[in-house]
C-alpha atoms as a PDB file:
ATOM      1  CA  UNK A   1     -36.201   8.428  -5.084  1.00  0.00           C
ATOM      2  CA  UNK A   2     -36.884   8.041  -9.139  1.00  0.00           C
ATOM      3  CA  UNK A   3     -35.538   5.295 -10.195  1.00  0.00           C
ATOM      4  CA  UNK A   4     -34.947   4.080 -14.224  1.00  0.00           C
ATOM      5  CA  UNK A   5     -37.142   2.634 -16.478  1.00  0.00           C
ATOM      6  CA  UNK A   6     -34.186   0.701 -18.774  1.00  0.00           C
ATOM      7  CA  UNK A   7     -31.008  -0.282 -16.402  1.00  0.00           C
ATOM      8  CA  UNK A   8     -27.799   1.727 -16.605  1.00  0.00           C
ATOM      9  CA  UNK A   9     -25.399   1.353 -18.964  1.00  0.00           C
ATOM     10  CA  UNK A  10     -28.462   0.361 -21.576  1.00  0.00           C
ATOM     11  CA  UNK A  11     -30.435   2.620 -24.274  1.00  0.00           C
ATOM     12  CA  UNK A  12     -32.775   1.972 -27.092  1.00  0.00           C
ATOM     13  CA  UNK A  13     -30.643   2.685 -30.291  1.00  0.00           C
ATOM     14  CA  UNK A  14     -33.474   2.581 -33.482  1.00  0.00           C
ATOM     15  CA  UNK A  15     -35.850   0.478 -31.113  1.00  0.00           C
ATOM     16  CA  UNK A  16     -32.908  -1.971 -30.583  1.00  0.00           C
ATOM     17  CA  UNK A  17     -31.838  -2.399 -26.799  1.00  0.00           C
ATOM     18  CA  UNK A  18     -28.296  -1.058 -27.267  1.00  0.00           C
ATOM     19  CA  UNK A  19     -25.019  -0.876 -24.619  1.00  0.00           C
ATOM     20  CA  UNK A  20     -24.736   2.586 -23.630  1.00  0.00           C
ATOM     21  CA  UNK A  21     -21.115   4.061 -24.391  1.00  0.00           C
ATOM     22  CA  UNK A  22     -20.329   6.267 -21.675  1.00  0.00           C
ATOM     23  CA  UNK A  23     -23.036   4.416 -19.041  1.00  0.00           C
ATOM     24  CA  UNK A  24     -21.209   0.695 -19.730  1.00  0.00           C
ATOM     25  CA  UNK A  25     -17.920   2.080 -18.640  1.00  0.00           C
ATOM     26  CA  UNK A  26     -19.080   3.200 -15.469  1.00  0.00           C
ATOM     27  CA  UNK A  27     -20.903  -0.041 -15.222  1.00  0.00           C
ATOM     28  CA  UNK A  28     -17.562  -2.008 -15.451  1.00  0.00           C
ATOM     29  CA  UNK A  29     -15.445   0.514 -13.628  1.00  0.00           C
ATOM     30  CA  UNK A  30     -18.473  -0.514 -10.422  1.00  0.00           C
ATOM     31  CA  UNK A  31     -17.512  -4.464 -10.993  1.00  0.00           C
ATOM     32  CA  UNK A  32     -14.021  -3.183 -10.753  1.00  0.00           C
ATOM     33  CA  UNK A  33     -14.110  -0.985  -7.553  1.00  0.00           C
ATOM     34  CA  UNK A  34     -16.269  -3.352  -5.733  1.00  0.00           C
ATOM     35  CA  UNK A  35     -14.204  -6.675  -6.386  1.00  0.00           C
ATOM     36  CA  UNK A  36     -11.061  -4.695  -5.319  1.00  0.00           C
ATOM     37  CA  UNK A  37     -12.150  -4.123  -2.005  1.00  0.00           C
ATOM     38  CA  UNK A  38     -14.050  -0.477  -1.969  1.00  0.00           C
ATOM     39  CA  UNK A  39     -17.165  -0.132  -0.051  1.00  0.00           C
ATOM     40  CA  UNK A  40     -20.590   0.846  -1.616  1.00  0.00           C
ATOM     41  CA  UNK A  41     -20.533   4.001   0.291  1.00  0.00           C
ATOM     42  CA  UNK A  42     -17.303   5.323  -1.278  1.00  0.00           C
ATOM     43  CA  UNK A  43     -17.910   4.021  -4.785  1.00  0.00           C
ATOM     44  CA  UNK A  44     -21.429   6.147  -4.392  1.00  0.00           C
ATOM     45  CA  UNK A  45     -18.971   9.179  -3.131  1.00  0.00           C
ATOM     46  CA  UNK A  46     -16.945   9.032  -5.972  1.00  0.00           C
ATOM     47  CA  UNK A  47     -19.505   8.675  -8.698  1.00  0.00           C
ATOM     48  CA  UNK A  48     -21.677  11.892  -7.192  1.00  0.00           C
ATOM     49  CA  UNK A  49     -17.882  13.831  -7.552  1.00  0.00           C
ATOM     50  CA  UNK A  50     -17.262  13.093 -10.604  1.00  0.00           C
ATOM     51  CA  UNK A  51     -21.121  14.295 -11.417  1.00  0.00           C
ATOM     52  CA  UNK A  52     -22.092  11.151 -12.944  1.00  0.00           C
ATOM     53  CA  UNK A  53     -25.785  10.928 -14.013  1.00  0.00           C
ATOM     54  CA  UNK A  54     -27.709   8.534 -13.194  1.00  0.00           C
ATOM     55  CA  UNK A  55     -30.963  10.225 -14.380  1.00  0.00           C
ATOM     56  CA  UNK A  56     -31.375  12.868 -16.084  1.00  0.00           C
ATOM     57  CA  UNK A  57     -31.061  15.982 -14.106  1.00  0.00           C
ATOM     58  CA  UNK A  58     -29.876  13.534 -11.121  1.00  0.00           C
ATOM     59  CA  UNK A  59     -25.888  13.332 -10.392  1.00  0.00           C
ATOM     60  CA  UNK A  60     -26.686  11.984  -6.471  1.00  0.00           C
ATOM     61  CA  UNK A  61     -25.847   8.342  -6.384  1.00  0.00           C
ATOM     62  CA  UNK A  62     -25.724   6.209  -2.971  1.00  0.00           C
ATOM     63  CA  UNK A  63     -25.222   3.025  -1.629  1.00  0.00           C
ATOM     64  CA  UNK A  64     -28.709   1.716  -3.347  1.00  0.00           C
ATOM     65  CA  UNK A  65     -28.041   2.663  -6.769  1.00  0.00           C
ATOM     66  CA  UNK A  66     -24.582   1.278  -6.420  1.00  0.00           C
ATOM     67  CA  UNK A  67     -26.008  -2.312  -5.171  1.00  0.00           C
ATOM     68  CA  UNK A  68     -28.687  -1.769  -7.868  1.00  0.00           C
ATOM     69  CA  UNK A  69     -26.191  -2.260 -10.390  1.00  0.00           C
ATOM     70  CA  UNK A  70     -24.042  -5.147  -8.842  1.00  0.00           C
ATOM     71  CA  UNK A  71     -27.537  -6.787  -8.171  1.00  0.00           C
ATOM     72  CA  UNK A  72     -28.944  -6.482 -11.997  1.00  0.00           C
ATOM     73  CA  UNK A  73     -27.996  -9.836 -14.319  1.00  0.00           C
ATOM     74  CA  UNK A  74     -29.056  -8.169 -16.946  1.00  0.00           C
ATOM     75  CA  UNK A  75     -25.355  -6.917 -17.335  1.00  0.00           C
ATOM     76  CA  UNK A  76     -24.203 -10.845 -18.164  1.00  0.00           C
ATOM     77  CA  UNK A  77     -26.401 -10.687 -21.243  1.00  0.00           C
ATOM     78  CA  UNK A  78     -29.377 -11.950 -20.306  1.00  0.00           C
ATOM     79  CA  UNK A  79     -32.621 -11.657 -22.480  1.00  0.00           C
ATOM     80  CA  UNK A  80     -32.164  -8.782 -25.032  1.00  0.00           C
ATOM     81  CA  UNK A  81     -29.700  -7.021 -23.026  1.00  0.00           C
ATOM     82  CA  UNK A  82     -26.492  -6.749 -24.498  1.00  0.00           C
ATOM     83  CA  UNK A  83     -23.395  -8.312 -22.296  1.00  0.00           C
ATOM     84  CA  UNK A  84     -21.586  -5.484 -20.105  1.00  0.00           C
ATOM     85  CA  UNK A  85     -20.036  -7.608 -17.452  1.00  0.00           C
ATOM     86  CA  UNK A  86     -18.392 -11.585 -17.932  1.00  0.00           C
ATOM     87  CA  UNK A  87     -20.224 -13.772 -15.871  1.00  0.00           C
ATOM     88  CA  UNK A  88     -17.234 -14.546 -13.504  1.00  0.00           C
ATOM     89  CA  UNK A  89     -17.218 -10.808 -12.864  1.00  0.00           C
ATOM     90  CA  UNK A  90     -20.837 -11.139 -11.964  1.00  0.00           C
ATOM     91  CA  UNK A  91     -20.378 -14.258  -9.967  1.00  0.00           C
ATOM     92  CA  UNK A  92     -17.296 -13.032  -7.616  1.00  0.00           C
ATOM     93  CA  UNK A  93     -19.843  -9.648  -7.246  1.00  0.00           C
ATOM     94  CA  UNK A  94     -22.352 -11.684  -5.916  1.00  0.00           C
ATOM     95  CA  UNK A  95     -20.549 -14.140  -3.741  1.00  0.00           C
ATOM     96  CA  UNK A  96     -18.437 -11.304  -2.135  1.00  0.00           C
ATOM     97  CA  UNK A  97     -21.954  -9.729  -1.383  1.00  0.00           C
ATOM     98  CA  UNK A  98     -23.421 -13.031  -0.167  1.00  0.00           C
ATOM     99  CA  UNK A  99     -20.764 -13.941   2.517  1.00  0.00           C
ATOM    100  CA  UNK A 100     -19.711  -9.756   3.235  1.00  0.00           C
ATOM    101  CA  UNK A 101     -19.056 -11.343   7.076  1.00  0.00           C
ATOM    102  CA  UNK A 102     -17.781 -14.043   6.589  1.00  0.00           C
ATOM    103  CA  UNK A 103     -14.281 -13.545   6.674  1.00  0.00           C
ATOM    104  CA  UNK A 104     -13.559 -13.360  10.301  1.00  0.00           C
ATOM    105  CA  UNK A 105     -10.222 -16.146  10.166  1.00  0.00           C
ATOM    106  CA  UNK A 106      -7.602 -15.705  12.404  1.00  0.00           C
ATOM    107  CA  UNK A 107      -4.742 -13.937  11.295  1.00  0.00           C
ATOM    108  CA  UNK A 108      -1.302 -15.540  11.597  1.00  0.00           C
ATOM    109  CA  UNK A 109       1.012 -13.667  14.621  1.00  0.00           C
ATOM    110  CA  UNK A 110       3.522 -12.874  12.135  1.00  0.00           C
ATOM    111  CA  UNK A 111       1.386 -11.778   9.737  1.00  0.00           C
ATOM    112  CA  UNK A 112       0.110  -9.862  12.064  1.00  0.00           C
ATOM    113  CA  UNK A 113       3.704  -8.100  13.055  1.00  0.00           C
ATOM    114  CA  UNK A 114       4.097  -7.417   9.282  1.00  0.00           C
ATOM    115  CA  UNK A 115       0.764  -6.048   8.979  1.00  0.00           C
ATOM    116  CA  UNK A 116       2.260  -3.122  11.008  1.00  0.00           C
ATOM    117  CA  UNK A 117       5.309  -2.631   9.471  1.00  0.00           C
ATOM    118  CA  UNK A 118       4.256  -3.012   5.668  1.00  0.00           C
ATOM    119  CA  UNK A 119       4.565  -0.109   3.145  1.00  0.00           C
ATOM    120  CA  UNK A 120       4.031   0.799  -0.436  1.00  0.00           C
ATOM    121  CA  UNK A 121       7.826   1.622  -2.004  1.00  0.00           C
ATOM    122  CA  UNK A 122       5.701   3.886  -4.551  1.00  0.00           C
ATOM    123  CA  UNK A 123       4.824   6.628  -2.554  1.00  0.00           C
ATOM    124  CA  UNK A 124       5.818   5.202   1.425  1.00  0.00           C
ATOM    125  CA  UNK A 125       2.543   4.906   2.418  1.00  0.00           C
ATOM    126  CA  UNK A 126       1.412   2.082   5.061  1.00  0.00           C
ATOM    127  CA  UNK A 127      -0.100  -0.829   2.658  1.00  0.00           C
ATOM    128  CA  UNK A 128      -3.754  -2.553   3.805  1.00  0.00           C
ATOM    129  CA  UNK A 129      -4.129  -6.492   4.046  1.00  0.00           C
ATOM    130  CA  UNK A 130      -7.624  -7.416   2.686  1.00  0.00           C
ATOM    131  CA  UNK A 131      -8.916 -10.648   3.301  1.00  0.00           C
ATOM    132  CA  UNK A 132     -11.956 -11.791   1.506  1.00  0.00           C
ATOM    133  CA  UNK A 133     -12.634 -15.732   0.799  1.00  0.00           C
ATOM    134  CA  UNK A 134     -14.473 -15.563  -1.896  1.00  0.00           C
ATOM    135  CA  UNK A 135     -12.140 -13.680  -4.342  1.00  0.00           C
ATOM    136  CA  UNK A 136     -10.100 -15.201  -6.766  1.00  0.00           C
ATOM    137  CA  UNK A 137      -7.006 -13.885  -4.475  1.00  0.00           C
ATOM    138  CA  UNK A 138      -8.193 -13.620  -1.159  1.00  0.00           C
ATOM    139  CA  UNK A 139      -5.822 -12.032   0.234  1.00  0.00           C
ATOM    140  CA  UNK A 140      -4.343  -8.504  -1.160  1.00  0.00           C
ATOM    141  CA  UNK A 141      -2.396  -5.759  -0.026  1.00  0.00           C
ATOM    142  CA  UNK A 142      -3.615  -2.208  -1.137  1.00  0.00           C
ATOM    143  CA  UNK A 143      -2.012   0.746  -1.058  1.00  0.00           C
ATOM    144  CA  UNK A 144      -4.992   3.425   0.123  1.00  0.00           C
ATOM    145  CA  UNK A 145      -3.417   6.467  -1.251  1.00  0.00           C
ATOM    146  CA  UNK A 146      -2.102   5.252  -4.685  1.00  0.00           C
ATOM    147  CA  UNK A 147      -4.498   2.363  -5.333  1.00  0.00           C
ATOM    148  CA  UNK A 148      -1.786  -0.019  -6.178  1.00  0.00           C
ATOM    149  CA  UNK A 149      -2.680  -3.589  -4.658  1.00  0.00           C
ATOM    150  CA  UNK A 150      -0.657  -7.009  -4.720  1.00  0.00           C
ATOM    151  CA  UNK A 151      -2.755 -10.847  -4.083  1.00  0.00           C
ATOM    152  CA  UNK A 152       0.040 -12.079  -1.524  1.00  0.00           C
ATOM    153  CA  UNK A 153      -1.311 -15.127   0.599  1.00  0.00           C
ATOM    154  CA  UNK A 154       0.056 -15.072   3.554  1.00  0.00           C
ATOM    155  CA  UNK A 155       1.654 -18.064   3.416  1.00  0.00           C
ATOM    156  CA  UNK A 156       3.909 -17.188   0.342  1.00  0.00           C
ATOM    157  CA  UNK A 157       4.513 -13.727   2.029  1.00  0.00           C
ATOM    158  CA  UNK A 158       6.108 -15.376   4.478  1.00  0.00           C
ATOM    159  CA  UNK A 159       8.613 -17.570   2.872  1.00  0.00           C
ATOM    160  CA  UNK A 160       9.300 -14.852   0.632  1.00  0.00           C
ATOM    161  CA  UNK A 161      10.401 -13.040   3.552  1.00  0.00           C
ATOM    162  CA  UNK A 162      11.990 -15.447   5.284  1.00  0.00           C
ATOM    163  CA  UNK A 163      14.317 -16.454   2.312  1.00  0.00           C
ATOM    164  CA  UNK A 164      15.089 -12.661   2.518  1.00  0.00           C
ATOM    165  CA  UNK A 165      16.173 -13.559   6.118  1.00  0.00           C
ATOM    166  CA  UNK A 166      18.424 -16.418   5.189  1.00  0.00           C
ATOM    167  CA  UNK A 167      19.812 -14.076   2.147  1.00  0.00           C
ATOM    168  CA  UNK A 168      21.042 -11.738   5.207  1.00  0.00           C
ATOM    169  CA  UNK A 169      22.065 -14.324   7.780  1.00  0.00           C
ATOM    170  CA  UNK A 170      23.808 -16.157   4.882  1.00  0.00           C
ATOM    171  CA  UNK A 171      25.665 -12.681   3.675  1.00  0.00           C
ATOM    172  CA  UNK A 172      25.737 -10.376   6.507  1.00  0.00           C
ATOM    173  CA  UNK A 173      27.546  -8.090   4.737  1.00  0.00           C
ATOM    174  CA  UNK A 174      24.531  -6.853   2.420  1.00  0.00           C
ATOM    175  CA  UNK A 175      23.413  -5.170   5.624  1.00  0.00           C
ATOM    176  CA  UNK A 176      26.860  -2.903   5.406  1.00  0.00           C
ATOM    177  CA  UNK A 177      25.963   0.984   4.356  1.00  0.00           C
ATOM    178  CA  UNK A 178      28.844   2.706   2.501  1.00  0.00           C
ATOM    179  CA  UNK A 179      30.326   5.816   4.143  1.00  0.00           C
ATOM    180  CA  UNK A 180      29.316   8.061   2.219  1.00  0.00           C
ATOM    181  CA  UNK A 181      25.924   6.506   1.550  1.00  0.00           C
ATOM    182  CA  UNK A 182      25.258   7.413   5.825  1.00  0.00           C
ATOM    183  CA  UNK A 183      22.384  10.355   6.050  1.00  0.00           C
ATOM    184  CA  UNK A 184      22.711  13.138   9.351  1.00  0.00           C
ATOM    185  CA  UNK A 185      19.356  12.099  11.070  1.00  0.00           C
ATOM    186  CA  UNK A 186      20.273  14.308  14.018  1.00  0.00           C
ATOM    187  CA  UNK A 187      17.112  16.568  14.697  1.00  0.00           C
ATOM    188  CA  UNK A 188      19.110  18.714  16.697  1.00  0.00           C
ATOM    189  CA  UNK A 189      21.756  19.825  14.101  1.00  0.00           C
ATOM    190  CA  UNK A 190      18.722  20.616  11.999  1.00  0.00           C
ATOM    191  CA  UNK A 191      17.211  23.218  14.719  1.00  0.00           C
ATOM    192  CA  UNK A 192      20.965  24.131  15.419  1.00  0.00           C
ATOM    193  CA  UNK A 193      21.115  24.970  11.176  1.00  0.00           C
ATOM    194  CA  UNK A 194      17.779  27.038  11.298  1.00  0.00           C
ATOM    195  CA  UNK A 195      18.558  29.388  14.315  1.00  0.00           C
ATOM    196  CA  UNK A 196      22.261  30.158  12.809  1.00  0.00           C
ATOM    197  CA  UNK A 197      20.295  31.162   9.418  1.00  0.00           C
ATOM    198  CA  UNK A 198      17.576  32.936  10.989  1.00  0.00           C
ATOM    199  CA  UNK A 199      20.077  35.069  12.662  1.00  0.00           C
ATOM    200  CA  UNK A 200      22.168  35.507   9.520  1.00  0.00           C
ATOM    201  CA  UNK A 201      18.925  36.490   8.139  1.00  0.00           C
ATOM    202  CA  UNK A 202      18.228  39.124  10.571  1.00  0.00           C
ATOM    203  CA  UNK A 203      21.796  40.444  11.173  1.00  0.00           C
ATOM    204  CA  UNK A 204      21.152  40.121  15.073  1.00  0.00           C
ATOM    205  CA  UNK A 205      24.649  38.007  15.979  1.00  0.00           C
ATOM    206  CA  UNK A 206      27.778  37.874  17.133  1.00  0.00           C
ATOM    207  CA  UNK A 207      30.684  36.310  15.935  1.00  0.00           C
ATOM    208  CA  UNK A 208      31.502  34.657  18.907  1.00  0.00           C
ATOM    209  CA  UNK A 209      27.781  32.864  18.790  1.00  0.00           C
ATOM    210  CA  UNK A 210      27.674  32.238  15.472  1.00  0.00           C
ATOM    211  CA  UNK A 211      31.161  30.157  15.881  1.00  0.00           C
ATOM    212  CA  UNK A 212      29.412  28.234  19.223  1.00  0.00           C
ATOM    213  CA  UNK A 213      26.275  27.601  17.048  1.00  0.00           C
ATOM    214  CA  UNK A 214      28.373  25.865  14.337  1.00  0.00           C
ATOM    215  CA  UNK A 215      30.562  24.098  16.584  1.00  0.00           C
ATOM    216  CA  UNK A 216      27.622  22.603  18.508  1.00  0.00           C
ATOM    217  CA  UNK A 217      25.985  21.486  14.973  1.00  0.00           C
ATOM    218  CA  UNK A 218      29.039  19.970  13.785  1.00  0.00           C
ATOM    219  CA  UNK A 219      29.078  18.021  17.080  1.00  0.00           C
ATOM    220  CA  UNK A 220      25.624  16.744  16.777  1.00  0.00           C
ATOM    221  CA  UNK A 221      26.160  15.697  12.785  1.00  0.00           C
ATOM    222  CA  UNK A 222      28.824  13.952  13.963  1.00  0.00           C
ATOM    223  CA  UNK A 223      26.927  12.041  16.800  1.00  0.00           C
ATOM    224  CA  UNK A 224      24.385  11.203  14.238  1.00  0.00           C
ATOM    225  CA  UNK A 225      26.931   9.827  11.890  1.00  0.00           C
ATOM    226  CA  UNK A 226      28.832   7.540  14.590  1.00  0.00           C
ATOM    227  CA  UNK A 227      25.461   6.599  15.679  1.00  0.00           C
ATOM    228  CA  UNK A 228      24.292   5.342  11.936  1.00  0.00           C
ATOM    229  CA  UNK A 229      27.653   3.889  12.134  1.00  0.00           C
ATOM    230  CA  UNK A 230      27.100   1.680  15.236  1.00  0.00           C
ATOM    231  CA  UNK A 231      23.650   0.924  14.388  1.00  0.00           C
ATOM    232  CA  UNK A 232      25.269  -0.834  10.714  1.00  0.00           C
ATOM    233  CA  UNK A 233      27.981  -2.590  13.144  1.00  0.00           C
ATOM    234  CA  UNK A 234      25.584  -4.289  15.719  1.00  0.00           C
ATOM    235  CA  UNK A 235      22.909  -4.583  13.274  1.00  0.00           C
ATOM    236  CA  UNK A 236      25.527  -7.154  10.857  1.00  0.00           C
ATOM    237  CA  UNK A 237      27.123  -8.743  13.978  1.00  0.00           C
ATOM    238  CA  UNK A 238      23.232  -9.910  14.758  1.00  0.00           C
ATOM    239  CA  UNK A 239      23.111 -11.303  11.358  1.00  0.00           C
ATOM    240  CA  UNK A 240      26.958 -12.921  11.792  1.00  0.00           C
ATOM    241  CA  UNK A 241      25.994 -14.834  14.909  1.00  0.00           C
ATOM    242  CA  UNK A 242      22.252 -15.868  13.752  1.00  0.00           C
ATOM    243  CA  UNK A 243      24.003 -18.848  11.759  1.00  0.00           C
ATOM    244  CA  UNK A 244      21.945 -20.702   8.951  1.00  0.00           C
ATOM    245  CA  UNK A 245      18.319 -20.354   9.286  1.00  0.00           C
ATOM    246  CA  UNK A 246      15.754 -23.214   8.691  1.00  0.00           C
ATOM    247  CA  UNK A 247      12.846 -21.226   9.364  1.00  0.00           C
ATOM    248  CA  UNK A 248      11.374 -18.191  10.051  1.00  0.00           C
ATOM    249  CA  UNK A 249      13.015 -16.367  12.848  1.00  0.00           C
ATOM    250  CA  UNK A 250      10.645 -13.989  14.379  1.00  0.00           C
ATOM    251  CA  UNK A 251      12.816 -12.447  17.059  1.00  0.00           C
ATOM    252  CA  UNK A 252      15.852 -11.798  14.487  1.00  0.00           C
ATOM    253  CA  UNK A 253      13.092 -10.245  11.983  1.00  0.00           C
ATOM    254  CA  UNK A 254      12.187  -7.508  14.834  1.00  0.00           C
ATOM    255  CA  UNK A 255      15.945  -6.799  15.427  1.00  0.00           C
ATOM    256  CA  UNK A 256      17.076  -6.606  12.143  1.00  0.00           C
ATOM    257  CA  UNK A 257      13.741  -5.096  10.386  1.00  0.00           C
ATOM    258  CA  UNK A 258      12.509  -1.732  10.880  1.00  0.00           C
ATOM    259  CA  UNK A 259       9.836  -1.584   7.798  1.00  0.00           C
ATOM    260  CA  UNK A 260       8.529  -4.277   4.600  1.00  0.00           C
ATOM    261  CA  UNK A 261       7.967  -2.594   1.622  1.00  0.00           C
ATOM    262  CA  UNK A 262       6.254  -3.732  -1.917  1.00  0.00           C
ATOM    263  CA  UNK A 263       7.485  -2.620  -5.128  1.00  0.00           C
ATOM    264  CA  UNK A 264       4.750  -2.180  -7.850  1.00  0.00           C
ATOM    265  CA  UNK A 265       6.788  -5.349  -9.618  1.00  0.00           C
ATOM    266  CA  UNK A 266       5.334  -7.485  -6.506  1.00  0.00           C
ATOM    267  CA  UNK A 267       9.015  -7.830  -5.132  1.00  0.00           C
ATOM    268  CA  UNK A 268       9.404  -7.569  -1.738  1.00  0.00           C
ATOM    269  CA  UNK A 269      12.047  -5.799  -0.003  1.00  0.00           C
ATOM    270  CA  UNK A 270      12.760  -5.501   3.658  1.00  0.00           C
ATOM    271  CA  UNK A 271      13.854  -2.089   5.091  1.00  0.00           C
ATOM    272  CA  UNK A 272      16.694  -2.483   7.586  1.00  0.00           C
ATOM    273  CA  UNK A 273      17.063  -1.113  10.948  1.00  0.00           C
ATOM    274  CA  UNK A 274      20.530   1.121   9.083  1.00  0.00           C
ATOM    275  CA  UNK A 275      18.233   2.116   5.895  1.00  0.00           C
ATOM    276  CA  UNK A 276      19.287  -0.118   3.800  1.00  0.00           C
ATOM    277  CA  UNK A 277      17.086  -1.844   1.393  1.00  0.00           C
ATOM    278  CA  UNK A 278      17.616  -5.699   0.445  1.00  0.00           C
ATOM    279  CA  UNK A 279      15.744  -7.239  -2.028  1.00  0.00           C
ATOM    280  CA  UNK A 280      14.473 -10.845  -3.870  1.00  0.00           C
ATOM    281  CA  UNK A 281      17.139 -10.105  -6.986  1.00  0.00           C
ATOM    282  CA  UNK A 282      20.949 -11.037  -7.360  1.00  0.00           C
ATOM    283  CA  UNK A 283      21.563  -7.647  -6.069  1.00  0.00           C
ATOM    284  CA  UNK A 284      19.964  -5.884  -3.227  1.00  0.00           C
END
C-alpha cells in the first residue's frame, strides 16, 4: 500500500506548508463522522464512493487510512503544520479510540423497554441509543437512515417521559381522538376494496356480487372504526383510574404507550396505543 509523503489535508503552497482546501474538509468531515458514532469501516466505505483521493491515481481508502488520519497531531497545529482540527476535537478522537470497549454499563430496564419502542418523528424510522463514556454526551440517540441524533442521558429521558405520564394521568382526556380524526385500519376492507376494483376493471361481475362485496367492506370499516373507538375508551379509563403519579409507572407506560418518538427540536412525544400523539408543549 503507498502511502503519502506530506499528511492529508496539507500541500506545499510556494515552499510554505499550506492547509489543503478540498483535503481539510474531508479531514474535518473524518473528526465529525467518527465522534458521532460511525465505524472506521463505513467512514472508509463512504469516502471510496464518493471517489475521494487519497493519492493520486488512488480513490481506495480503508480502515488504515481512516485511523491514519484520526491518529496524526499534526492536524492540531503542531510544528509547521497549519491547524485543521481544535484540540478538543483531537482529544475526544483519541480517548474514544483509547477506551473503544469500554463502555459495557448496564443499561437501565426501562431504558431498555424504550430502547425498543423509540422512533425518529422525521422519517418513522427506529432511533439507535449510543453509549460512549468518553464523549462530551455520552449518550445519543441516532436516527440510522436520516442521520439526525439527540445527547439524551438516560436519566433526563426518563423524567421527561414520565412528566409526559403525569400530563396524561393528570388530563386523561388528551388521550381522546376526535371522530372524525379515527383512520379504517381494517386490512380486510382493504383486500375487500381491491377485488371489487379488480373486477370492475375486468368487467367479470355480477351485480348481485358486487352489492355482497360492498356490503361486507362496509361491515369491516365499520368494525375497524368501533374498534379504534373502544381502544380510545379503555385506553382513557386506564389513565382516569391511574390517579396522580409520583414516579415512573412502568406497567401504565406499556398499556398506554405503543411507540416514543423524537422530534428534530429534541421534544419528545409519546405515541399512544389510539394514535394519538402527546407532547412536552401546552398543547399536545
Amino acid at each position: 500500500m503507498r502511502n503519502r509523503s506530506i499528511p492529508f489535508g496539507y500541500h506545499y503552497q510556494n515552499g510554505i506548508m499550506a492547509v489543503h482546501p478540498q483535503e481539510s474538509q474531508i479531514v474535518q468531515a473524518v473528526f465529525m463522522a467518527y465522534l458521532s458514532g460511525e465505524p472506521l469501516s463505513k467512514i472508509a466505505a463512504h469516502l471510496t464512493a464518493k471517489l475521494v483521493e487519497y493519492l493520486p491515481g488512488c480513490w481506495h481508502w480503508d480502515k488504515a487510512r481512516v485511523k491514519r488520519i484520526l491518529d496524526n497531531s499534526k492536524y492540531m497545529g503542531e510544528g509547521d503544520f497549519p491547524q485543521i482540527i481544535t484540540n478538543k476535537e483531537f482529544q475526544m478522537a483519541h480517548r474514544k479510540k483509547e477506551g473503544a470497549n469500554t463502555n459495557r454499563q448496564p443499561v437501565d430496564e426501562d431504558i431498555k423497554l424504550f430502547k425498543g419502542l423509540t422512533y425518529c418523528h422525521h422519517c418513522g424510522s427506529p432511533m439507535v441509543r449510543r453509549m460512549d463514556s468518553r464523549m462530551e454526551h455520552p449518550v445519543t440517540w441516532k436516527c440510522p437512515r436520516c442521520d439526525y441524533f439527540l445527547p439524551l442521558p438516560d436519566e433526563e429521558f426518563k423524567q421527561r417521559v414520565f412528566r409526559l405520564q403525569k400530563k396524561l394521568a393528570d388530563k386523561p382526556l388528551l388521550a381522546e381522538k376526535e371522530e372524525d380524526e379515527i383512520q379504517v385500519t381494517s386490512m380486510e376492507a382493504r383486500r375487500l376494496t381491491n377485488v371489487i376494483f379488480r373486477k370492475l376493471d375486468s368487467g367479470d361481475f355480477s351485480e348481485d356480487e358486487l352489492v355482497n362485496l360492498a356490503l361486507q367492506c362496509a361491515a369491516k370499516n365499520y368494525e375497524a372504526i368501533s374498534s379504534a373507538r373502544h381502544i380510545t375508551d379503555r385506553l382513557t379509563a386506564t389513565l382516569l383510574h391511574a390517579g396522580p403519579l409520583s414516579a415512573f409507572d412502568r406497567e401504565l407506560f406499556q398499556r398506554t404507550v405503543l411507540e416514543i418518538h423524537l422530534t428534530r427540536k429534541g421534544e419528545i412525544l409519546l405515541k399512544l396505543q389510539n394514535g394519538v400523539f402527546v407532547g412536552e408543549g401546552d398543547a399536545p
